[in-house]
Every structure is written in structure tokens, then in C-alpha cells.
Protein backbone atom coordinates (compact mmCIF):
# COMPACT_ATOMS: atom_id res chain seq x y z
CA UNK A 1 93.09 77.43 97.67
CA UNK A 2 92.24 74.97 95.23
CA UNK A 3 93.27 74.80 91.94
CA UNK A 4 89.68 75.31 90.22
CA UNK A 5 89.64 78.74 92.32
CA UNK A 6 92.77 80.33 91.30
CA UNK A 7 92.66 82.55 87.72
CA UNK A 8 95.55 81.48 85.71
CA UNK A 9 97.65 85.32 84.96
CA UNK A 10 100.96 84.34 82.87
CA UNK A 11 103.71 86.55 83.69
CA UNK A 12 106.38 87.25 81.80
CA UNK A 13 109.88 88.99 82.65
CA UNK A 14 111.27 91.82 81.07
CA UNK A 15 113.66 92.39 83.47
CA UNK A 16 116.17 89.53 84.34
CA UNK A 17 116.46 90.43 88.27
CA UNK A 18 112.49 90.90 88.34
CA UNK A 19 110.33 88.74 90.90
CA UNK A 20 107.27 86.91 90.11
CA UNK A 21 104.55 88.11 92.19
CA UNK A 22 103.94 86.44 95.73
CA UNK A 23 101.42 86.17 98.47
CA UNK A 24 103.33 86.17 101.35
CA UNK A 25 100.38 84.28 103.47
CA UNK A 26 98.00 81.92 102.19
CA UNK A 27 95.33 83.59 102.03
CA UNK A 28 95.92 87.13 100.58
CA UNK A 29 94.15 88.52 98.48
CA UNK A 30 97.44 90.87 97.02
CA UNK A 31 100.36 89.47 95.56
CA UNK A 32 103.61 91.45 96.62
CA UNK A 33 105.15 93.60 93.68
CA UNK A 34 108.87 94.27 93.54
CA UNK A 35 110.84 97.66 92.13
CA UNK A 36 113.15 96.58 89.95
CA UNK A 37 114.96 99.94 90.31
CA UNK A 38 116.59 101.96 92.93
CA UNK A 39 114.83 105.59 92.72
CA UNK A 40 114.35 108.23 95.25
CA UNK A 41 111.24 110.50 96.01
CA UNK A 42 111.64 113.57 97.16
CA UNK A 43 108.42 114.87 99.50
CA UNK A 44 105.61 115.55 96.97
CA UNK A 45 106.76 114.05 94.16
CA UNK A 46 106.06 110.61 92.13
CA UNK A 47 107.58 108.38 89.53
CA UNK A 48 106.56 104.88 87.83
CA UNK A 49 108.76 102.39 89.09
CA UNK A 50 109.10 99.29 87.22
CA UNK A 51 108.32 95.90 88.19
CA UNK A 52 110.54 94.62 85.21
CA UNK A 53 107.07 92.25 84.81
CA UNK A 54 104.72 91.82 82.01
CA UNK A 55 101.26 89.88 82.35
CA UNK A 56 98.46 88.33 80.44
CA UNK A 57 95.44 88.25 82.02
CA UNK A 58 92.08 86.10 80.99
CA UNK A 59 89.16 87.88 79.67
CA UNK A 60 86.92 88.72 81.61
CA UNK A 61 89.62 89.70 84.43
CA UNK A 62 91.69 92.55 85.64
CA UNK A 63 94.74 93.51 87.93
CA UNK A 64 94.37 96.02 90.38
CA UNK A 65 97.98 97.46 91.54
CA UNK A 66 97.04 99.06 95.03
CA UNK A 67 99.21 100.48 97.99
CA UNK A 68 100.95 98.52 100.51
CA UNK A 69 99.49 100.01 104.08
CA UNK A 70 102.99 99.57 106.04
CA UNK A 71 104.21 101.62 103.03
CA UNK A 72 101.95 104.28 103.35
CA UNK A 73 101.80 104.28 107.29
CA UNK A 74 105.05 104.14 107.67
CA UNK A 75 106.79 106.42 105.24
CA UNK A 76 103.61 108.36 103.61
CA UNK A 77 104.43 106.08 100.23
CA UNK A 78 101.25 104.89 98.33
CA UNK A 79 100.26 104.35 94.92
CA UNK A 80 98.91 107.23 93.05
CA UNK A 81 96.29 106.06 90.58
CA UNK A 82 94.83 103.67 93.31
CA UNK A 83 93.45 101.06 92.15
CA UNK A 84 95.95 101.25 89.31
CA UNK A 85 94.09 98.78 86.31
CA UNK A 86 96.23 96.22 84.00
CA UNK A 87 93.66 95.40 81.31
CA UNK A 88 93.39 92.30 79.20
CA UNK A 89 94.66 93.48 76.55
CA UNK A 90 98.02 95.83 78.05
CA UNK A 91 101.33 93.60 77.62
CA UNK A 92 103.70 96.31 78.34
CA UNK A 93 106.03 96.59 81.50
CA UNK A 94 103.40 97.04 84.58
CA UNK A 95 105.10 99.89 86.74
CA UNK A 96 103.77 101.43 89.83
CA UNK A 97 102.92 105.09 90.06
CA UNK A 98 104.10 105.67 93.90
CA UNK A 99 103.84 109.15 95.29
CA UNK A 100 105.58 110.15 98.70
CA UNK A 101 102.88 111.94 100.65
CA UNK A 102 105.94 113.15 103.54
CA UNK A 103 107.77 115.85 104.56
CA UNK A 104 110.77 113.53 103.78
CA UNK A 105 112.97 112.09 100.94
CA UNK A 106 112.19 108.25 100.61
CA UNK A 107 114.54 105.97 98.98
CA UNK A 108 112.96 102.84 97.02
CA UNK A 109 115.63 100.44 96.99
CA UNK A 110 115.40 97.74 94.15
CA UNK A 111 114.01 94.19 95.33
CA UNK A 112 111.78 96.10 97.40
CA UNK A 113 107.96 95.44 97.97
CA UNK A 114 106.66 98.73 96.67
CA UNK A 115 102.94 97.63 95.85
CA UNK A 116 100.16 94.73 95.94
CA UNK A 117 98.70 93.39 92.76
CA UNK A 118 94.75 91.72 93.12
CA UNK A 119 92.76 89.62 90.33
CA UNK A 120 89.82 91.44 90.31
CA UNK A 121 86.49 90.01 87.83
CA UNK A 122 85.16 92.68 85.52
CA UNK A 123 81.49 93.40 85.38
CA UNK A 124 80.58 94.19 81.68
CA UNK A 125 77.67 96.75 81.43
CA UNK A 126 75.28 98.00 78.39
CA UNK A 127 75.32 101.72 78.49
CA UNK A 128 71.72 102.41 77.17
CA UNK A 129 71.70 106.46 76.40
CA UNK A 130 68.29 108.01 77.94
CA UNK A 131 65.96 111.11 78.57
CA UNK A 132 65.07 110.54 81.74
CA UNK A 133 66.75 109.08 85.33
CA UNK A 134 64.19 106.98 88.40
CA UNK A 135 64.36 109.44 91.16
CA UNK A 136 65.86 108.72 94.57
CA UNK A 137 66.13 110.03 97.54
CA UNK A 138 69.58 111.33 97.06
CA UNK A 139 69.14 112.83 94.17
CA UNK A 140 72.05 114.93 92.30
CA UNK A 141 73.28 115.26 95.66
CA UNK A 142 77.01 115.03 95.54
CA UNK A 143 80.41 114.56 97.89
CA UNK A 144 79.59 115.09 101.11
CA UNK A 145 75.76 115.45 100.76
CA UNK A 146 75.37 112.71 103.19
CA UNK A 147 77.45 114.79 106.12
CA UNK A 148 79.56 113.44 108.78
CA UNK A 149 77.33 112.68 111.53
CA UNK A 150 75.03 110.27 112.40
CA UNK A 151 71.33 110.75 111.50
């Protein structure tokens, strides 16, 4: 990836044994994230493990902090407020909100890879307030109202 392509996020540390996010193959479109604390999760429960990282990113940009799938395979670990959003303007500590979906304890050790962070673009909208929705097809038809099988 070229330079022009790439979105410049400055990253600062707030921790001193924190890693800089990484792609680990060119490529990716996550950047590995890395607890910067040991902490266990008992089955069913969560906690926001820091990353020991703070960021800046440009306007007109976000960061998504998703799950890592070997994670959640694997042990039933994921991230709980998927896709987890670091605004422009937030210069705190980003920490990940994991969750252990299993019937067992999980131990995140520090240095581990605990979640993926994306550059996502941010589509600005006008909310214009109005009496009257188009109709479609669908309707007000909610989750599920499309069914599970075909046609």
C-alpha cells in the first residue's frame, strides 16, 4: 500500500509496555490490539481491558475496535460493543470491552492480541425532520420480517 492510500492515525502511549498497533499481513484491513493487563473473565462476564494506547484520528475518520475470530472461535472471547467507535475527537486510553461468551474462565494475559482496530471513513448525513416516509415494499416490517428461507 502506497503511501497516498494510508490515513495518517498518531498514536500515542500511555502505557510504557503498550504496542503500537500492527497488521500482521500486508494487506489487512485490522491492525492487532494488545492488553496491556493481565485480567481474567469468568463465563458471562466482561471488563475493558486497556490497550495502554491513545490515538488521534483525522476528521472525517473513525476507528472501529472489532473481535478477533480465533478469539471468539476458539475461547468464546469477542468484543462486546462490536464495532466499538474511537471518534475524532476521544483522546483518552482506547480499551476493549471483551466479554467471554463460555462455559469457562479465560485468562487474558498482558501482550496479548485481544482485538483488531480498522480506519473506517465516516459518512456525514443531514437529518431533515418530516411528516411523511416514501413507501416500500418492506414497510415497518422489522427483525426477522424477511424469514429464513428462500423465496
Amino acid at each position: 500500500m502506497s503511501e497516498e492510500e494510508s490515513c495518517l492515525v498518531r498514536i500515542k502511549k500511555l502505557h510504557p509496555d503498550a504496542h503500537t498497533p500492527k497488521y500482521a499481513h500486508l494487506g489487512d484491513s485490522g491492525a492487532d490490539l494488545f492488553a496491556t493487563e493481565a485480567i481474567t473473565l469468568e463465563p458471562l462476564s466482561r471488563a475493558a481491558v486497556g490497550t495502554g494506547l491513545a490515538a488521534e484520528v483525522p476528521v472525517g475518520y473513525e476507528l472501529q475496535v472489532r473481535p478477533k475470530s480465533g478469539l471468539a472461535l476458539k475461547s468464546g472471547l469477542t468484543v462486546l460493543n462490536t464495532p466499538g467507535t474511537i471518534d475524532f475527537g476521544y483522546r483518552g486510553e482506547i480499551k476493549v470491552i471483551l466479554v467471554n461468551l463460555s462455559n469457562e474462565t479465560y485468562q487474558v494475559e498482558k501482550d496479548q492480541k485481544i482485538a483488531q482496530l480498522v480506519v473506517a471513513p465516516v459518512a456525514y448525513a443531514k437529518f431533515e425532520e418530516v411528516d411523511e416516509l416514501s413507501d416500500t415494499t418492506r414497510g415497518a416490517g422489522g427483525f426477522g420480517s424477511t424469514g429464513l428461507n428462500k423465496g
